[in-house]
N, C-alpha and C. Protein backbone atom coordinates (compact mmCIF):
# COMPACT_ATOMS: atom_id res chain seq x y z
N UNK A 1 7.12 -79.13 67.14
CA UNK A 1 7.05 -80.53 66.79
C UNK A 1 8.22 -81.25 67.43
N UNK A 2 7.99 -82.64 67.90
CA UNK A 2 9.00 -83.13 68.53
C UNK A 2 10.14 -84.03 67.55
N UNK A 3 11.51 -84.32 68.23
CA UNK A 3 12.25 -84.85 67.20
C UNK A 3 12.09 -86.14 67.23
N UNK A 4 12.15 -87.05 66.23
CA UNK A 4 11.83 -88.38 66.07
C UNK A 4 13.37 -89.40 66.39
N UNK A 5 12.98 -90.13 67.40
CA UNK A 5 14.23 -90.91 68.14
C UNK A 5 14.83 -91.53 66.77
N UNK A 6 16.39 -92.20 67.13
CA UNK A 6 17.22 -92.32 66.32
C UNK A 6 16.84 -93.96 66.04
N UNK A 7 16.93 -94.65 64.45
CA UNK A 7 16.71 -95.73 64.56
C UNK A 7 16.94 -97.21 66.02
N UNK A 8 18.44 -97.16 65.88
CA UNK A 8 18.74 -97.84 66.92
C UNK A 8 17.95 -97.78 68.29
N UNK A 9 17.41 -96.81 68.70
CA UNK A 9 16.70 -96.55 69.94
C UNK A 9 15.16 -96.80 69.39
N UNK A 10 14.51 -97.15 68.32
CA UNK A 10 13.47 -97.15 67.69
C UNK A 10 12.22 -97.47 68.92
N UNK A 11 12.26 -98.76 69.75
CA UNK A 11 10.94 -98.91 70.72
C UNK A 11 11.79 -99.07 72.35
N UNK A 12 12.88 -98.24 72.13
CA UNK A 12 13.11 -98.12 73.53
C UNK A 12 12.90 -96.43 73.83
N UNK A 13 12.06 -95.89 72.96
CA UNK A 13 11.60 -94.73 73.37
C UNK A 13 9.79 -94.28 72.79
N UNK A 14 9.15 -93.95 74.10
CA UNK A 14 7.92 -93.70 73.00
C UNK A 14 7.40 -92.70 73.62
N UNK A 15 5.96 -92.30 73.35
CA UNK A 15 5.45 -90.76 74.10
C UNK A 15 4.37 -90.85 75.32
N UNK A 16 4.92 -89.92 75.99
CA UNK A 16 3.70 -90.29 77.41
C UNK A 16 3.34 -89.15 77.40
N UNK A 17 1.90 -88.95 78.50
CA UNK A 17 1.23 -87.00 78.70
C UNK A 17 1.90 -87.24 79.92
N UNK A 18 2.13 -85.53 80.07
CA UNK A 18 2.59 -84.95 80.90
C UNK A 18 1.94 -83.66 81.25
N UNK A 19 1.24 -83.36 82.44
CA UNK A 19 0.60 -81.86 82.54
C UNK A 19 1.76 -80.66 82.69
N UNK A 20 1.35 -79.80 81.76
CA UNK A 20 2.11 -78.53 81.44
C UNK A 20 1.48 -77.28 82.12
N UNK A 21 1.83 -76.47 82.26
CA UNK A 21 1.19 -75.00 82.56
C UNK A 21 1.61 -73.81 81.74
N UNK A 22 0.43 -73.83 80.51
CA UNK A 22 0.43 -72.76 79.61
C UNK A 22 -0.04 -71.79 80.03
N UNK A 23 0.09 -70.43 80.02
CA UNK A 23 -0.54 -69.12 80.04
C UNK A 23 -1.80 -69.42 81.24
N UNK A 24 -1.24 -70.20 82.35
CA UNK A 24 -2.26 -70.16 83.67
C UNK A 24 -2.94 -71.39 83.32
N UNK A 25 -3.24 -72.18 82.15
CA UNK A 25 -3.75 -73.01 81.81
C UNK A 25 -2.84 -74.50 82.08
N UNK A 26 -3.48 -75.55 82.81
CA UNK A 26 -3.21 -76.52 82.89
C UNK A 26 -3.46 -77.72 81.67
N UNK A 27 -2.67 -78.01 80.84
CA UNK A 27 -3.58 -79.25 79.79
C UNK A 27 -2.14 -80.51 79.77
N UNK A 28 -2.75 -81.36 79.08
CA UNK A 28 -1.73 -82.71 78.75
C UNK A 28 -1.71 -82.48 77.33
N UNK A 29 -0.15 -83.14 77.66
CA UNK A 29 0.83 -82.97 76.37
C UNK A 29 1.45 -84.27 76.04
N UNK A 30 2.04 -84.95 74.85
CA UNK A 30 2.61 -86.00 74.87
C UNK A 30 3.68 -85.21 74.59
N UNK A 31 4.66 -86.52 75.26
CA UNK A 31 6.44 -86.01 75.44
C UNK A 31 6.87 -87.29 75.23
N UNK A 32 8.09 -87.28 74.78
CA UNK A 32 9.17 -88.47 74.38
C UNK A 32 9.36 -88.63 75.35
N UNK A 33 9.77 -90.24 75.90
CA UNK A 33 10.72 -90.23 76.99
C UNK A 33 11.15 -91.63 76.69
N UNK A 34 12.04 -92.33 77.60
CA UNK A 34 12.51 -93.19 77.76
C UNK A 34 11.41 -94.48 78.31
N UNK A 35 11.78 -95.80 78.00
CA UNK A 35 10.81 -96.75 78.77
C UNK A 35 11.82 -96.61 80.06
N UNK A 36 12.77 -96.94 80.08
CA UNK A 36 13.63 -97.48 81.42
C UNK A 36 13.30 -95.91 82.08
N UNK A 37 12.40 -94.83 81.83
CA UNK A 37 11.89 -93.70 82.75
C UNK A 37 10.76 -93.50 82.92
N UNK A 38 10.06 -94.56 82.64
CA UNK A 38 8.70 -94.76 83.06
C UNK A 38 8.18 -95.55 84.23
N UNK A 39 6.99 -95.19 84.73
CA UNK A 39 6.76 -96.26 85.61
C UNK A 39 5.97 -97.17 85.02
N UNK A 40 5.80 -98.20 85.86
CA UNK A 40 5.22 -99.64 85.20
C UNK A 40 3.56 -99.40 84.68
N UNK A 41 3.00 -98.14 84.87
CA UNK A 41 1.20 -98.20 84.59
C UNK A 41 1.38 -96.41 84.20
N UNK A 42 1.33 -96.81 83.05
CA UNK A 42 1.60 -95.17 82.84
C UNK A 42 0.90 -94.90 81.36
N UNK A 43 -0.27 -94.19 81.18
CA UNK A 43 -0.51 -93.96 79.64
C UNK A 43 0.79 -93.64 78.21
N UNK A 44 0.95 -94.55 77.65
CA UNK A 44 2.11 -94.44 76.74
C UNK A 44 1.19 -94.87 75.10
N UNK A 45 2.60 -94.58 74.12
CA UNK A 45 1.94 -94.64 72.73
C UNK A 45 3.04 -94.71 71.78
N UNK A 46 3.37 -95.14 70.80
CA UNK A 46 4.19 -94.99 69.44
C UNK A 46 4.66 -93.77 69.39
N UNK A 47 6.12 -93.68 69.83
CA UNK A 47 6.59 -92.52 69.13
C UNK A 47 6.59 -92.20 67.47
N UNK A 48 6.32 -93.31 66.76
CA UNK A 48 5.92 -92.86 64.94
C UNK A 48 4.69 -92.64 64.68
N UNK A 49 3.97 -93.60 65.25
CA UNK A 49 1.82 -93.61 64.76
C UNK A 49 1.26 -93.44 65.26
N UNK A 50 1.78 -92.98 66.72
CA UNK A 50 0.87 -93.42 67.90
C UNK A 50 -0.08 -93.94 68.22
N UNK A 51 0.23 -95.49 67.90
CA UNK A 51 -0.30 -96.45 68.28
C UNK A 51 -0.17 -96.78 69.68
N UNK A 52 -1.14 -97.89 69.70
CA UNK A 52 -0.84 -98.19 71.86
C UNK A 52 0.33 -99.51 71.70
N UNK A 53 0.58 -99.02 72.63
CA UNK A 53 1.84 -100.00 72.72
C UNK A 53 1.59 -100.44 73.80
N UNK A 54 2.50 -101.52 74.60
CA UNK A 54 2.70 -101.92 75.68
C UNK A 54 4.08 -102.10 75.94
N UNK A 55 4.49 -101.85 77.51
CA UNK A 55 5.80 -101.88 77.89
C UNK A 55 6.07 -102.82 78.91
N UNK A 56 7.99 -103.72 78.36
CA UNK A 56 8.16 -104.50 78.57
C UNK A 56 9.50 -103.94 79.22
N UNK A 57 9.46 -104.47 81.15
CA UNK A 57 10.45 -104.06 81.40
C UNK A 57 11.90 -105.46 81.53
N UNK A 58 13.56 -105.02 81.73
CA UNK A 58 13.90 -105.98 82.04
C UNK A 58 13.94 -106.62 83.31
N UNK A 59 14.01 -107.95 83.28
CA UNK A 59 13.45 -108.66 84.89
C UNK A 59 14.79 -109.93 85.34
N UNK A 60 15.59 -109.88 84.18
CA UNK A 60 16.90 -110.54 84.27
C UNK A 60 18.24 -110.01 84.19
N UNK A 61 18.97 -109.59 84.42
CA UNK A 61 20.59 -109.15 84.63
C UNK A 61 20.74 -109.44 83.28
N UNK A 62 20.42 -110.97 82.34
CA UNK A 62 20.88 -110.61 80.76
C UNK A 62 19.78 -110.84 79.99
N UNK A 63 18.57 -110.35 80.29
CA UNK A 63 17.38 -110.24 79.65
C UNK A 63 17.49 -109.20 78.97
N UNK A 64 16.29 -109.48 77.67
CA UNK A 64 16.33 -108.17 77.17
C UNK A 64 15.91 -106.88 77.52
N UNK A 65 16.83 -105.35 77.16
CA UNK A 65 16.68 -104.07 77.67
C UNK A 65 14.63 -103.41 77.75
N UNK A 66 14.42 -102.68 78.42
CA UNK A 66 13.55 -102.05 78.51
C UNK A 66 13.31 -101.47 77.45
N UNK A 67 11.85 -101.73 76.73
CA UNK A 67 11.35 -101.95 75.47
C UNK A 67 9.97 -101.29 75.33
N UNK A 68 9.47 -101.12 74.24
CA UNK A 68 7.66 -101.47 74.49
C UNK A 68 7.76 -102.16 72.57
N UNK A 69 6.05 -102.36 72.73
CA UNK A 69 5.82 -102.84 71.42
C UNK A 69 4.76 -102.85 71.42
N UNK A 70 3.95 -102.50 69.61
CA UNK A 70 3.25 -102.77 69.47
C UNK A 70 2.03 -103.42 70.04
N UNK A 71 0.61 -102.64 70.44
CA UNK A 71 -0.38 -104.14 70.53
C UNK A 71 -1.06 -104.86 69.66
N UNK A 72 -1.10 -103.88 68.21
CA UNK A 72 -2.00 -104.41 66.88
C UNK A 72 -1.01 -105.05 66.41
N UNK A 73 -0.77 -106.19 65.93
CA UNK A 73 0.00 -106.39 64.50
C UNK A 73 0.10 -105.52 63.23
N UNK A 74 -1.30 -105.07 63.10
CA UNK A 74 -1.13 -103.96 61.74
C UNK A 74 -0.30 -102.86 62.40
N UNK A 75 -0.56 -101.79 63.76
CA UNK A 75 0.34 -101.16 63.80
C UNK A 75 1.75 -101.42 63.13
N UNK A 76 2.65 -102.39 63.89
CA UNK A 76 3.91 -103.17 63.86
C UNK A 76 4.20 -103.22 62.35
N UNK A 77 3.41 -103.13 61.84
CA UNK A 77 3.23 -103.79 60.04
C UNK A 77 4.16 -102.49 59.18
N UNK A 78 2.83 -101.37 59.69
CA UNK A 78 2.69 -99.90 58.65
C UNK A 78 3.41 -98.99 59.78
N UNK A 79 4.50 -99.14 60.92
CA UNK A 79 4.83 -98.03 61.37
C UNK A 79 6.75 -98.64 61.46
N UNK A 80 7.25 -97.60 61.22
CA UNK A 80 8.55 -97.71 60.68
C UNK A 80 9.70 -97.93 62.38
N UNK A 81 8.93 -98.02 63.26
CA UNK A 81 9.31 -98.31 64.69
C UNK A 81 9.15 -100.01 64.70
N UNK A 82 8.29 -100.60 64.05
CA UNK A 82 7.19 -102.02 64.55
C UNK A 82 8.69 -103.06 64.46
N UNK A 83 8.16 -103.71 64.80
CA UNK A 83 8.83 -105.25 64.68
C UNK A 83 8.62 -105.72 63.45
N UNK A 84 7.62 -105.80 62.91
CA UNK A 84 7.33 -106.63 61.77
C UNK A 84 7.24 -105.46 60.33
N UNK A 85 7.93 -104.22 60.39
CA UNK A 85 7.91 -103.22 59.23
C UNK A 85 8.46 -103.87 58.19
N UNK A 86 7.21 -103.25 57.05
CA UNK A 86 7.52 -103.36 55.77
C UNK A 86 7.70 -102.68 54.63
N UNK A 87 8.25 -101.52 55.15
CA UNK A 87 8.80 -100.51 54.10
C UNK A 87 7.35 -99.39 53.86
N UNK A 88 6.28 -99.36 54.15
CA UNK A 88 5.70 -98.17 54.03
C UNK A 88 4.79 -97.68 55.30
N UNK A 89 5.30 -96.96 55.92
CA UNK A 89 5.12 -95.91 57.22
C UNK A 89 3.44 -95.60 57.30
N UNK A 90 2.46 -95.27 57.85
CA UNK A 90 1.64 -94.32 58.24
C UNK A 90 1.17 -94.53 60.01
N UNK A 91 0.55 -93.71 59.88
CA UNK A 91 -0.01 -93.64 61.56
C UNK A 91 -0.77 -94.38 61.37
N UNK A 92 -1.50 -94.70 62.72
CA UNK A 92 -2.32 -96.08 63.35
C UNK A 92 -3.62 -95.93 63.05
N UNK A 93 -4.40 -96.66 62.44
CA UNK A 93 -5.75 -96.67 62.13
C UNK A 93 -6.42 -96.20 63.85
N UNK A 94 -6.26 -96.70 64.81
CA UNK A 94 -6.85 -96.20 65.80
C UNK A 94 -5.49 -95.95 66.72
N UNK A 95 -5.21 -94.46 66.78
CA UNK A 95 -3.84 -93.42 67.60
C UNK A 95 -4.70 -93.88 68.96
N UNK A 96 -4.02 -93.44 70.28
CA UNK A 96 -3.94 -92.90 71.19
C UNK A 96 -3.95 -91.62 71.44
N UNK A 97 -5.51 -90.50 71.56
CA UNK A 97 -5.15 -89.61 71.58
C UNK A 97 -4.76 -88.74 72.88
């Protein structure tokens, strides 16, 4: 199981697939990573609900840092990453699987 990023870093980190090679077997995996280590078109998701998110890079010298967020509002609502959290957590009525 993977470790869950530290508040402060809350949506400047979320999960992308990555192909692995198990026992000769090729499959996709979601992995934590960084937004500012992503590229701009890349399948990504909620590191808490995995919800779909979208990613927002920076485009100004004092703009804000490389981000993603929410695309549902309810995600944002019920996941303890969102913008708009309200004290009780679950995963996303419709994940990214």
């Amino acid at each position: 199981m993977t470790q869950e990023p530290e508040a402060q870093d809350t949506m400047t980190v979320c999960e992308t697939k990555r192909l692995f090679k198990v026992d000769g077997v090729k499959e996709y995996r979601w992995v934590q990573a960084n937004v500012s280590d992503l590229p701009k078109r890349t399948e990504v998701r909620c590191a808490y609900c995995h919800g779909e998110v979208r990613l927002h890079f920076k485009k100004q010298a004092h703009g804000t840092q490389d981000h993603c967020e929410h695309r549902a509002h309810q995600d944002s609502v019920f996941c303890k990453g969102g913008h708009f959290f309200e004290g009780e957590h679950r995963e996303s009525e419709n994940p990214v699987k």
